[in-house]
Protein backbone atom coordinates (compact mmCIF):
# COMPACT_ATOMS: atom_id res chain seq x y z
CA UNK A 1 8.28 1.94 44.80
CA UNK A 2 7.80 4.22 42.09
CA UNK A 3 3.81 3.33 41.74
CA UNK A 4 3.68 4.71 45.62
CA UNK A 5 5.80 7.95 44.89
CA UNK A 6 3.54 8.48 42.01
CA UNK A 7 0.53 8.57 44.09
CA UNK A 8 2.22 10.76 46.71
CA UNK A 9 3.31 12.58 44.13
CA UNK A 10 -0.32 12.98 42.27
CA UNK A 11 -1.98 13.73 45.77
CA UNK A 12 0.58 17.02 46.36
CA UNK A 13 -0.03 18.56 43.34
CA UNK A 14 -3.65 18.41 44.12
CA UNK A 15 -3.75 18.70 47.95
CA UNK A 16 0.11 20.02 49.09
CA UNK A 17 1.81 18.90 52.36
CA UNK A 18 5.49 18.27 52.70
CA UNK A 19 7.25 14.98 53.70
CA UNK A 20 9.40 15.61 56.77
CA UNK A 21 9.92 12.30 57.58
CA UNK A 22 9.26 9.17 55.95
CA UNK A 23 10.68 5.10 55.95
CA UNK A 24 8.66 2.74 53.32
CA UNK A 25 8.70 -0.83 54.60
CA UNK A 26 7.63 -4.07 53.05
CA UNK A 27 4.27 -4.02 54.89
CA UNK A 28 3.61 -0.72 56.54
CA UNK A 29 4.82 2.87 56.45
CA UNK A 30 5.25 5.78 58.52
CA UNK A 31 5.73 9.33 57.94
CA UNK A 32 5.68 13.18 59.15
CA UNK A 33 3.76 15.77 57.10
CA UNK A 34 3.37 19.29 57.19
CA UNK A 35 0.11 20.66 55.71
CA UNK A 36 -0.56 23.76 54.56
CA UNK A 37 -1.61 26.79 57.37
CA UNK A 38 -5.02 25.97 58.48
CA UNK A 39 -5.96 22.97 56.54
CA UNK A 40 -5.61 19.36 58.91
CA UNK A 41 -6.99 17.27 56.44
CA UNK A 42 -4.45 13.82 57.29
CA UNK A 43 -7.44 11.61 56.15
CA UNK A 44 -8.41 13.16 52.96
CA UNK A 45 -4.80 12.51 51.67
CA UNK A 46 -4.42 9.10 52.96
CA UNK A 47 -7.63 8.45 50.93
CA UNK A 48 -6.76 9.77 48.13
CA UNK A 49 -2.93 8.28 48.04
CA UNK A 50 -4.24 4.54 49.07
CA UNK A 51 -7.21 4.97 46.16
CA UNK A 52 -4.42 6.75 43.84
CA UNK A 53 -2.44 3.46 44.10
CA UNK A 54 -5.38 0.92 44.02
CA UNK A 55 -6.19 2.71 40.31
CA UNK A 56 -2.93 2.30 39.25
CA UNK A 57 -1.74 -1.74 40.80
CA UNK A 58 -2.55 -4.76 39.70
CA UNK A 59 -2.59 -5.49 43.95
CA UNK A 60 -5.85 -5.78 45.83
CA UNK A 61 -6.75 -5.44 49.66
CA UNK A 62 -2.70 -3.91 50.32
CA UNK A 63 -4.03 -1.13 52.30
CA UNK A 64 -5.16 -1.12 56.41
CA UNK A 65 -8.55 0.25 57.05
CA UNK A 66 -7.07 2.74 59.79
CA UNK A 67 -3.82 4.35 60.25
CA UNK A 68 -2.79 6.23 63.25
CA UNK A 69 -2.39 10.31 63.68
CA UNK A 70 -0.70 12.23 65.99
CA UNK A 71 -0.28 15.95 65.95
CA UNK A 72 3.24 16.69 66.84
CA UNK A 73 3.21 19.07 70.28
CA UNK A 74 6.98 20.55 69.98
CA UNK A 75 10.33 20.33 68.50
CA UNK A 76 10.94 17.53 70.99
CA UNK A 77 8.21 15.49 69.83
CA UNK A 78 8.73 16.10 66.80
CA UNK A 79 12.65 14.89 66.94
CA UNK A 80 11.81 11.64 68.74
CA UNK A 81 8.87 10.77 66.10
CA UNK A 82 11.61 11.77 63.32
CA UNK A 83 14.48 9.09 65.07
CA UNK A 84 11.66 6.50 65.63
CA UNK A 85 11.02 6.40 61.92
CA UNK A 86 14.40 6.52 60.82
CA UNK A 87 15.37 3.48 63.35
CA UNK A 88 12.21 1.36 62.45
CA UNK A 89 13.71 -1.20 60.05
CA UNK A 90 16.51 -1.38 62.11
CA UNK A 91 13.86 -2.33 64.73
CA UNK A 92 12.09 -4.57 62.66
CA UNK A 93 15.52 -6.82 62.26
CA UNK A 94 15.04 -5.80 58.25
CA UNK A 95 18.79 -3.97 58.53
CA UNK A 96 21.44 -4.01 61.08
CA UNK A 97 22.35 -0.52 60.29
CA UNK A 98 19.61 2.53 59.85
CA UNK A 99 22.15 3.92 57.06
CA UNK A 100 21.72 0.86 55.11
CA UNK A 101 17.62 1.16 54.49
CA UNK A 102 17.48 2.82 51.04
CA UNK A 103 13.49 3.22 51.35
CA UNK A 104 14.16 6.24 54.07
CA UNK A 105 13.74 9.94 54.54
CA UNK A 106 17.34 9.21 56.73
CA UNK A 107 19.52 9.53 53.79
CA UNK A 108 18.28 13.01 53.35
CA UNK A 109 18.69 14.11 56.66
CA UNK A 110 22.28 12.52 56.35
CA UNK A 111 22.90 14.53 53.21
CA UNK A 112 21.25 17.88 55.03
CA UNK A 113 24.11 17.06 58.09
CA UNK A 114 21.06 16.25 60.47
CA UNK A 115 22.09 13.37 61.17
CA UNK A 116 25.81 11.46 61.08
CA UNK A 117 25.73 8.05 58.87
CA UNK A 118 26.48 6.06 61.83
CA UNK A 119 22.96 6.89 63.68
CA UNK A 120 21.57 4.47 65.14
CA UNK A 121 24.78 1.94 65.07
CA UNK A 122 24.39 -1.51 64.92
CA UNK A 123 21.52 -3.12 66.14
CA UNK A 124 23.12 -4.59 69.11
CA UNK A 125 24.60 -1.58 69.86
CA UNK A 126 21.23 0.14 70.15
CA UNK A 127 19.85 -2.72 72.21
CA UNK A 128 22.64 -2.83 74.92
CA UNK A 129 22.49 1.29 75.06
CA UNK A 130 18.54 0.73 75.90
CA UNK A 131 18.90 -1.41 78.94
CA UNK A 132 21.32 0.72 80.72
């Protein structure tokens, strides 16, 4: 964990953009950044993060070719993307609770009164509310 904060950290000093949103899981990511006025340069910083942490692991081949970007429209869009992050280990069976991922942006948000501990519930919870 700290060898991939240390290459997010090492690209933002160089290239800045804020993490809005973010959930680290044990084989994929996802995140919300805010670049700087006038500068959509997503790819640059991926590159420069993934090669970051190649430099500095003993790993090899942990990063995806591609990753996905989507330019957020509105608040709205920008509130679902932020609750489909937070809930994603939840929906990947890692936790039953999104409160109990430590690897998440959500215990900010908690700490910020964004968001209550008990979002998202249980996973069964979240399930049976879905079907209604």
């Amino acid at each position: 964990m700290d060898l991939l904060r240390g290459s997010f950290s090492a690209v933002r000093h160089k290239r800045p953009f804020a993490i809005d949103a973010i959930v680290i899981l044990p084989d994929h990511l996802h995140c919300i950044w805010t670049l700087p006025e006038g500068d959509a340069d997503f790819m640059l910083r991926w590159r420069l993060i993934k090669t970051w942490f190649s430099k500095h692991s003993d790993l090899e081949n942990i990063w995806q070719q591609r990753y996905w970007e989507h330019v957020l429209r509105d608040e709205r869009d920008f509130a679902n993307h932020v609750d489909y992050i937070h809930y994603n280990p939840v929906k990947h069976g890692l936790v039953g609770k999104v409160i109990d991922w430590p690897c998440s942006s959500f215990h900010r948000y908690v700490k910020h009164g964004l968001y209550a501990e008990d979002w998202g519930g249980d996973a069964v919870a979240i399930e049976c509310v879905g079907r209604e």
